[in-house]
Protein backbone atom coordinates (compact mmCIF):
# COMPACT_ATOMS: atom_id res chain seq x y z
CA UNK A 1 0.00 0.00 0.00
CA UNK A 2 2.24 2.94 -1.26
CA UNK A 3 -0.11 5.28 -1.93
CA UNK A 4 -2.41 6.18 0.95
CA UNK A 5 -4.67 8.70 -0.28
CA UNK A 6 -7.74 8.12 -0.37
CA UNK A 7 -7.63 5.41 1.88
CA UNK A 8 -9.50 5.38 5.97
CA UNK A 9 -7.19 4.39 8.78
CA UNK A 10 -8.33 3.61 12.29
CA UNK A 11 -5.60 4.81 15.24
CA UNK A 12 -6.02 4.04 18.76
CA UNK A 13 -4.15 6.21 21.26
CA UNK A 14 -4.52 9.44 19.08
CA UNK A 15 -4.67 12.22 21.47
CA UNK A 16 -1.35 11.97 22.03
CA UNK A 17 2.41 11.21 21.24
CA UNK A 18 3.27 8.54 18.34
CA UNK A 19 -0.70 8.27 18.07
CA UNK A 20 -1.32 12.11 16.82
CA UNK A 21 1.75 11.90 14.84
CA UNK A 22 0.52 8.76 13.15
CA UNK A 23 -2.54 10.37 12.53
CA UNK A 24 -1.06 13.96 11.42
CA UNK A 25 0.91 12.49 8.80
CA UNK A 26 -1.50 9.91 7.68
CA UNK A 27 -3.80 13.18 7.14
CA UNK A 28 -1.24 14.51 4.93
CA UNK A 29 -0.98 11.68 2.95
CA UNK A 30 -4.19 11.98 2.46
CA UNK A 31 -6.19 9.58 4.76
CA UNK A 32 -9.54 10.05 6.17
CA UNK A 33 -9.28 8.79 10.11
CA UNK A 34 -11.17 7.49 12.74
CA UNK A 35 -9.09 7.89 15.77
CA UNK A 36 -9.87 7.03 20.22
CA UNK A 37 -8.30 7.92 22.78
CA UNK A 38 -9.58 7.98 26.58
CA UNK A 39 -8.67 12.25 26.54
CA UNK A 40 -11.16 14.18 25.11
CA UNK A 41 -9.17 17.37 25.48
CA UNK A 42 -6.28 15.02 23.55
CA UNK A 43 -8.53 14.46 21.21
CA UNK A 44 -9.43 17.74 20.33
CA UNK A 45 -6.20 19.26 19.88
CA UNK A 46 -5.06 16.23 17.75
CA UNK A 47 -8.11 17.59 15.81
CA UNK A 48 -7.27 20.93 15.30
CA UNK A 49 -3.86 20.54 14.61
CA UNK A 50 -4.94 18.37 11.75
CA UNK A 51 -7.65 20.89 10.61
CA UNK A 52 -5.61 23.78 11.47
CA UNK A 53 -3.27 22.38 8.37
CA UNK A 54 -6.17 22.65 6.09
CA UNK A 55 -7.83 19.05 5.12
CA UNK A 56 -7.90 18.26 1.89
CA UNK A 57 -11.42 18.29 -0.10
CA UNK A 58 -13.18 14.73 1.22
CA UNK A 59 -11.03 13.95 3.72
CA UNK A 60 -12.73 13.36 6.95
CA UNK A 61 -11.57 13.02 10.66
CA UNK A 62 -13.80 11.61 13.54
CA UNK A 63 -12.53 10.99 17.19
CA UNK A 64 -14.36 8.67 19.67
CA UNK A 65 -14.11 8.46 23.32
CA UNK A 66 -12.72 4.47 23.83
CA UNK A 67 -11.41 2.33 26.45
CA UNK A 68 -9.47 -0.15 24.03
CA UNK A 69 -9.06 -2.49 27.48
CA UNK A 70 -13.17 -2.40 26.84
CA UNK A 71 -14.98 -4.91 24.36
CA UNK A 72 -18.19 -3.35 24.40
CA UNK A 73 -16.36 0.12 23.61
CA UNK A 74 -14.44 -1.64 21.11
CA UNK A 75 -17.49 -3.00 19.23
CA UNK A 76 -19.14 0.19 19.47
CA UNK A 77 -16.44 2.14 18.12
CA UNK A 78 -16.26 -0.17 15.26
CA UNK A 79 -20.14 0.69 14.53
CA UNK A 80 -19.26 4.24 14.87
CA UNK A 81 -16.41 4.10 12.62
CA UNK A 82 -18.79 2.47 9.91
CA UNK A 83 -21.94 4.97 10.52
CA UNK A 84 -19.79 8.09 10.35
CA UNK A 85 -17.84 7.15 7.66
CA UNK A 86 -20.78 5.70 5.55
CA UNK A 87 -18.69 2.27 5.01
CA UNK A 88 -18.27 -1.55 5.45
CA UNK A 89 -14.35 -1.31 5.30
CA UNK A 90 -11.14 0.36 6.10
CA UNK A 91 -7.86 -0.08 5.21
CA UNK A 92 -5.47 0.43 7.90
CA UNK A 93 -5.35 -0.26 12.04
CA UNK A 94 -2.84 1.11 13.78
CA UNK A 95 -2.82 -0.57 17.22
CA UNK A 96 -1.01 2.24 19.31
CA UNK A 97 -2.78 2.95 22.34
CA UNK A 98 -0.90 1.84 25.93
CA UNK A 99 -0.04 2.86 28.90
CA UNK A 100 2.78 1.42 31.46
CA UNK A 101 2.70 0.89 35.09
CA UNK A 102 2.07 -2.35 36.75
CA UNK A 103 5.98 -2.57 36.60
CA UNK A 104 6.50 -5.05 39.66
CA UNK A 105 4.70 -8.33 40.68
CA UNK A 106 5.38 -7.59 44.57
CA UNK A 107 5.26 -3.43 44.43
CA UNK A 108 2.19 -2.92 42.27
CA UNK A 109 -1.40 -3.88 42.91
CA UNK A 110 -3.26 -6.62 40.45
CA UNK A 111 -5.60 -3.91 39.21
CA UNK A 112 -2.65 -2.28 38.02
CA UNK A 113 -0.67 -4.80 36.54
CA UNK A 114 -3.82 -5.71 34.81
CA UNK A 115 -5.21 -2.61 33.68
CA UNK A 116 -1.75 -1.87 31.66
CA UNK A 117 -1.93 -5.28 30.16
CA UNK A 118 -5.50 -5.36 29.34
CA UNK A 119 -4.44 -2.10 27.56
CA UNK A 120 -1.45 -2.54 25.65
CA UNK A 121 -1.74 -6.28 24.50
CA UNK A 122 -6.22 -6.37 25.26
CA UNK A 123 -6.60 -3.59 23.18
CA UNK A 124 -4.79 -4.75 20.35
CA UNK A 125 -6.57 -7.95 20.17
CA UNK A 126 -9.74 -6.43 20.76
CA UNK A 127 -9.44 -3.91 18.18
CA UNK A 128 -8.47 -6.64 16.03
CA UNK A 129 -10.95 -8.67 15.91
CA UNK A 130 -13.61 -5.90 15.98
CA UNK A 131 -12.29 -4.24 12.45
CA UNK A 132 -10.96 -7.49 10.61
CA UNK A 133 -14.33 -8.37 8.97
CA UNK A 134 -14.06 -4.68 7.29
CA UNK A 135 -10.27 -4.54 7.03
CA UNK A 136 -11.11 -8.34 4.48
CA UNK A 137 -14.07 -6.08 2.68
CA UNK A 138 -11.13 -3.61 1.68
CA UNK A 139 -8.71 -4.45 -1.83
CA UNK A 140 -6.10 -4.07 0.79
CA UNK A 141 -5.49 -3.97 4.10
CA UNK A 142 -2.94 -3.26 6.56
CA UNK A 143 -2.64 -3.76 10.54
CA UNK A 144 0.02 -2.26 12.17
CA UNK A 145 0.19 -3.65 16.05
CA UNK A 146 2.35 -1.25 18.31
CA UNK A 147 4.94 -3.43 20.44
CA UNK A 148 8.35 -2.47 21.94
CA UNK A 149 11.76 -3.10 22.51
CA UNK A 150 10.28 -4.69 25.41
CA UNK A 151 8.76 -6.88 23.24
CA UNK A 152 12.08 -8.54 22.65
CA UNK A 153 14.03 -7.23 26.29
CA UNK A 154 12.25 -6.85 28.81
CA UNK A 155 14.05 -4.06 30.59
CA UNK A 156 14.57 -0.67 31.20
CA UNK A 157 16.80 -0.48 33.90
CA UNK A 158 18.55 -2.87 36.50
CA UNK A 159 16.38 -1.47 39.01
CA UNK A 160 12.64 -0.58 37.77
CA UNK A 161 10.61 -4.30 37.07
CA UNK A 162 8.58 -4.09 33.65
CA UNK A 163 6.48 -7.05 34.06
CA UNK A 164 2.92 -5.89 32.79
CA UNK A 165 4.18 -3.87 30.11
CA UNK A 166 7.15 -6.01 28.77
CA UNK A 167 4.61 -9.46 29.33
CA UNK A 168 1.79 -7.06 27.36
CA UNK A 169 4.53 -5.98 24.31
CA UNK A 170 5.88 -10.28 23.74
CA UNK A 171 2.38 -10.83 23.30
CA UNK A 172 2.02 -8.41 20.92
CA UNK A 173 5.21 -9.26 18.95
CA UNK A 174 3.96 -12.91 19.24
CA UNK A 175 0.43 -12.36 17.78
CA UNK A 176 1.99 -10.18 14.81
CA UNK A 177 4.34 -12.88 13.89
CA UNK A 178 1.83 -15.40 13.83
CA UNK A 179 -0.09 -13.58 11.55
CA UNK A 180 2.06 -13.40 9.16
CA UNK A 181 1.08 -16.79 8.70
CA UNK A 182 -2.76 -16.23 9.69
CA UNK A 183 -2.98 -14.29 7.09
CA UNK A 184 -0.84 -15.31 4.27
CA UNK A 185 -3.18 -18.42 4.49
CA UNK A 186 -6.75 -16.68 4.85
CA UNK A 187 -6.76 -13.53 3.99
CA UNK A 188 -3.68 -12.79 1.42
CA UNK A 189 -4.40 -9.07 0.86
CA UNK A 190 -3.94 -7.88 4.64
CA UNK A 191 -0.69 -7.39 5.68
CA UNK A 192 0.53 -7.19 9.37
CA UNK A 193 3.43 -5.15 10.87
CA UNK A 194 5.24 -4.98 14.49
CA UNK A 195 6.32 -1.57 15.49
CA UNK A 196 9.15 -1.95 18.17
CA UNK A 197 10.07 1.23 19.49
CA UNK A 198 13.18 2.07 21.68
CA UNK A 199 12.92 5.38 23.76
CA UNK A 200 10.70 7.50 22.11
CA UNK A 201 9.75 11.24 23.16
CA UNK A 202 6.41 11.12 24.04
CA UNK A 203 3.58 11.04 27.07
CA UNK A 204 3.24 8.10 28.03
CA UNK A 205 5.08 8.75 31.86
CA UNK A 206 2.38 11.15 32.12
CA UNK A 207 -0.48 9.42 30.53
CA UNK A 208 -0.20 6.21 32.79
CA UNK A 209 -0.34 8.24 35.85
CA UNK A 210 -3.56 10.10 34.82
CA UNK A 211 -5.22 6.25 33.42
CA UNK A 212 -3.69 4.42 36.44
CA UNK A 213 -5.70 7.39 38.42
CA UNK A 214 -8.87 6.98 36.94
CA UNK A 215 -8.83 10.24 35.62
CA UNK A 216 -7.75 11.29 32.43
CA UNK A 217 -7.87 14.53 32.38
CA UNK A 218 -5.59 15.47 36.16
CA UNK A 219 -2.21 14.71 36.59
CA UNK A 220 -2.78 14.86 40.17
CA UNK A 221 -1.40 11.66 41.79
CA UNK A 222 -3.33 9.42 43.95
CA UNK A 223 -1.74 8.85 47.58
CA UNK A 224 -1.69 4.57 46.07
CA UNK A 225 0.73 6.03 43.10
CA UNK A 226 2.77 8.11 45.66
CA UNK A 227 3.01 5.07 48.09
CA UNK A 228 4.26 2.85 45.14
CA UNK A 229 6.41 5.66 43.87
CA UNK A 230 8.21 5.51 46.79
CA UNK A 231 8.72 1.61 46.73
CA UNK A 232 10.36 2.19 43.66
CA UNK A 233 12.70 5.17 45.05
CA UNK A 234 13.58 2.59 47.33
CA UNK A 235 14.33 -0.34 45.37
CA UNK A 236 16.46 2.26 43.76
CA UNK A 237 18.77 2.79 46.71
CA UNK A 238 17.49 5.80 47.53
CA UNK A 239 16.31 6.75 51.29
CA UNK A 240 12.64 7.76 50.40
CA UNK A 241 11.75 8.21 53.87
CA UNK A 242 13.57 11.57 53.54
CA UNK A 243 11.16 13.14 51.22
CA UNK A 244 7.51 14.56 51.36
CA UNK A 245 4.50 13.46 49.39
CA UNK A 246 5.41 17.05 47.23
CA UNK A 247 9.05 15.75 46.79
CA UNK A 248 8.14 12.46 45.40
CA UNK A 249 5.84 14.00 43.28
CA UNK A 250 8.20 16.14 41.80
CA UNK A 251 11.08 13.71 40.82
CA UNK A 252 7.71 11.86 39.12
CA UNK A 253 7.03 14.97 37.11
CA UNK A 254 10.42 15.37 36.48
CA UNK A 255 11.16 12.22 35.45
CA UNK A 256 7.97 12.34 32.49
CA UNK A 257 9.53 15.49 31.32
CA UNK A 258 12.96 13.86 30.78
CA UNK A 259 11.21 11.19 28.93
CA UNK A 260 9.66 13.41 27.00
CA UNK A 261 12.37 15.89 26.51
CA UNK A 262 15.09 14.14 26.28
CA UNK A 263 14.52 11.20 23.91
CA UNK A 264 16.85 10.96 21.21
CA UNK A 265 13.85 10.77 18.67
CA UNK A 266 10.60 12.44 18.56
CA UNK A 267 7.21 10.95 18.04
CA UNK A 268 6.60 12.92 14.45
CA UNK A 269 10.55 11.28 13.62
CA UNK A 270 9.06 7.47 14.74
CA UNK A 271 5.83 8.19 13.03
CA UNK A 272 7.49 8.45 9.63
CA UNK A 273 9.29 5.83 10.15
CA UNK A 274 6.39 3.33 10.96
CA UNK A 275 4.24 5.07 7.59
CA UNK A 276 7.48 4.30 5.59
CA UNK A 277 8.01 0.90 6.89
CA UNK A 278 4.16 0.57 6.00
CA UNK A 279 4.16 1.64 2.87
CA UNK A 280 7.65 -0.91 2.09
CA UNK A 281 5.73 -3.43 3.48
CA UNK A 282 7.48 -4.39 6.25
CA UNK A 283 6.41 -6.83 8.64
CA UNK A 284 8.88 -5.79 11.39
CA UNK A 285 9.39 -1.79 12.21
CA UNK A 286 12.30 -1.15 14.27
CA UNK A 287 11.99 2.62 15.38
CA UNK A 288 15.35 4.49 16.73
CA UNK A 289 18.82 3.77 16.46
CA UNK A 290 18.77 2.48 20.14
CA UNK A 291 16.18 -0.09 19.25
CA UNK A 292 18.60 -1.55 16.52
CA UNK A 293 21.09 -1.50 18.81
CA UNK A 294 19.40 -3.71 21.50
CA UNK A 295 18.15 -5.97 19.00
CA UNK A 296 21.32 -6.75 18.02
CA UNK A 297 22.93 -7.11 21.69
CA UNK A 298 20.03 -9.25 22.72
CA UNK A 299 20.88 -11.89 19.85
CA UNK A 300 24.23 -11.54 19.83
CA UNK A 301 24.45 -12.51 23.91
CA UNK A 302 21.00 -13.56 24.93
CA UNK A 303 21.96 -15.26 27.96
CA UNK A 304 23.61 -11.98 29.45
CA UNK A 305 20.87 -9.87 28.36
CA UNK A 306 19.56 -9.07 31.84
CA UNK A 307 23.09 -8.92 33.73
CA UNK A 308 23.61 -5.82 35.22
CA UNK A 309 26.79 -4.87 33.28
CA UNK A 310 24.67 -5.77 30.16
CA UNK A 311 22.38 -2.52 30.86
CA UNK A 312 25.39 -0.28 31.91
CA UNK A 313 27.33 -1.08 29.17
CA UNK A 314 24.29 -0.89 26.45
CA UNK A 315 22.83 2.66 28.58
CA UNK A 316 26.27 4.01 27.99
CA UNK A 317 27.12 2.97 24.37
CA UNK A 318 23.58 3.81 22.99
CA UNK A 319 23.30 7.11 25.72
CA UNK A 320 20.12 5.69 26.93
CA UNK A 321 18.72 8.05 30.01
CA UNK A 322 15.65 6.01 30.82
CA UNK A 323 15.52 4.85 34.42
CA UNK A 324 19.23 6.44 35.31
């Protein structure tokens, strides 16, 4: 699929980061888009950013309030995405929405761990299977399921667990290999990427707090994510006991603003390279020069891939700043 114009791509996770970017330059191309989020004010500006840039004549952009962790929003959004669009098919699905948290068996809650799974490997099978049946209606088709380099290395630092996220991004590499298969054999015109992304600049620090919270629209912090917070100051070496509720707030904040700040590639950069990867036809979308780079340390010394000295020495080679 080289030439998208004309063509109607769903996004999930399109108020924000690599999601608005995605659906920006899919815009641009020339794409009509139906795109959820849980934000409505992300949303919205995602929006008018893209009508601010002047839409071109037919195009057409609707955005739907969906919790991708939900079924029943999932079908409904599907229904939506058919009404308002007058059609029985689209052509693209970009699985992108997530959130992290849940990082530690023995730190975080179960409602936790599970809401960031249901999310970031639920939502992808959920959304799916709701839009497969008008993704085969289309002459071609395209999925395009957002994993990690967690998928593959399930780490971000020697002392921060990634359970529910890394366990949610393998099972999202896993499905989108075995489609490749899937659909080779039943449905030859749909083709099926995996996005692996190393550190990207976006949100998502910020994002998790406010879906972790219940509320999507505060980044207040609940005093369950403080407590937790400071469990993982601890495990960290650090004397937590030292610092106020404001305090560990703070190096929270600050830490989602180095995230997003200080990523060595920006979610518009990432987004053009998962739309060229699509439109190569790529099955496998590594985004970032640090996500090569761990891909090929992870294969080239698998059973040292979670030493500590493996981290150090791959944080300081590929100037990784996550979780140091």
């Amino acid at each position: 699929m080289k030439d998208l114009s004309g063509r109607l791509a769903v996004v999930t996770g399109g108020g924000s980061g690599m999601g608005r970017e995605l659906v920006r330059q899919l815009v641009a191309e020339g794409c009509s888009i139906a795109t959820c989020d849980v934000s409505a004010s992300g949303l919205a500006e995602t929006k008018r950013l893209c009508e601010q840039e002047r839409l071109p004549q037919g195009l057409k952009i609707t955005t739907h309030i969906v919790d991708v962790a939900d079924e029943a929003q999932v079908l409904k959004f599907r229904d939506e995405v058919g009404t308002l669009h007058d059609t029985d098919r689209i052509h693209l699905l970009f699985n992108n929405a997530g959130i992290g948290g849940g990082s530690s068996m023995f730190v975080n809650s179960r409602d936790e761990w599970e809401r960031t799974f249901n999310i970031c490997w639920g939502g992808v099978y959920l959304c799916t299977r709701a839009f497969l049946p008008m993704l085969q209606k289309a002459d071609k088709g395209h999925i395009i399921n957002t994993s990690s380099v967690n998928g593959f290395w399930a780490q971000i630092g020697v002392h921060i667990p990634q359970t529910a996220y890394a366990a949610a991004k393998f099972a999202v590499k896993g499905f989108s290999e075995a489609l490749q298969t899937d659909l080779r054999l039943n449905a030859p015109h749909i083709k099926c990427s995996v996005v692996m992304p190393g550190h990207i600049g976006t949100g998502i620090a910020s994002n998790t707090g406010r879906v972790q919270s219940g509320n999507t629209e505060s980044d207040a912090l609940t005093p369950k994510q403080i407590e937790q917070a400071r469990a993982r100051i601890k495990a960290m070496g650090m004397d937590e006991s030292k610092l106020s509720n404001a305090q560990v707030e703070q190096m929270i904040r600050e830490r989602a603003r180095k995230f997003l700040e200080e990523a060595p590639m920006t979610a518009a950069q990432a987004a053009t390279v998962i739309l060229d990867g699509v439109k190569e036809d790529r099955w496998r979308i590594l985004v970032g020069e640090d996500a090569k780079k761990i891909d090929e340390w992870v294969r080239r010394t698998p059973e040292q891939a979670y030493d500590v000295d493996f981290f150090e020495r791959f944080a300081a080679e590929a100037g990784w700043k996550i979780a140091r």
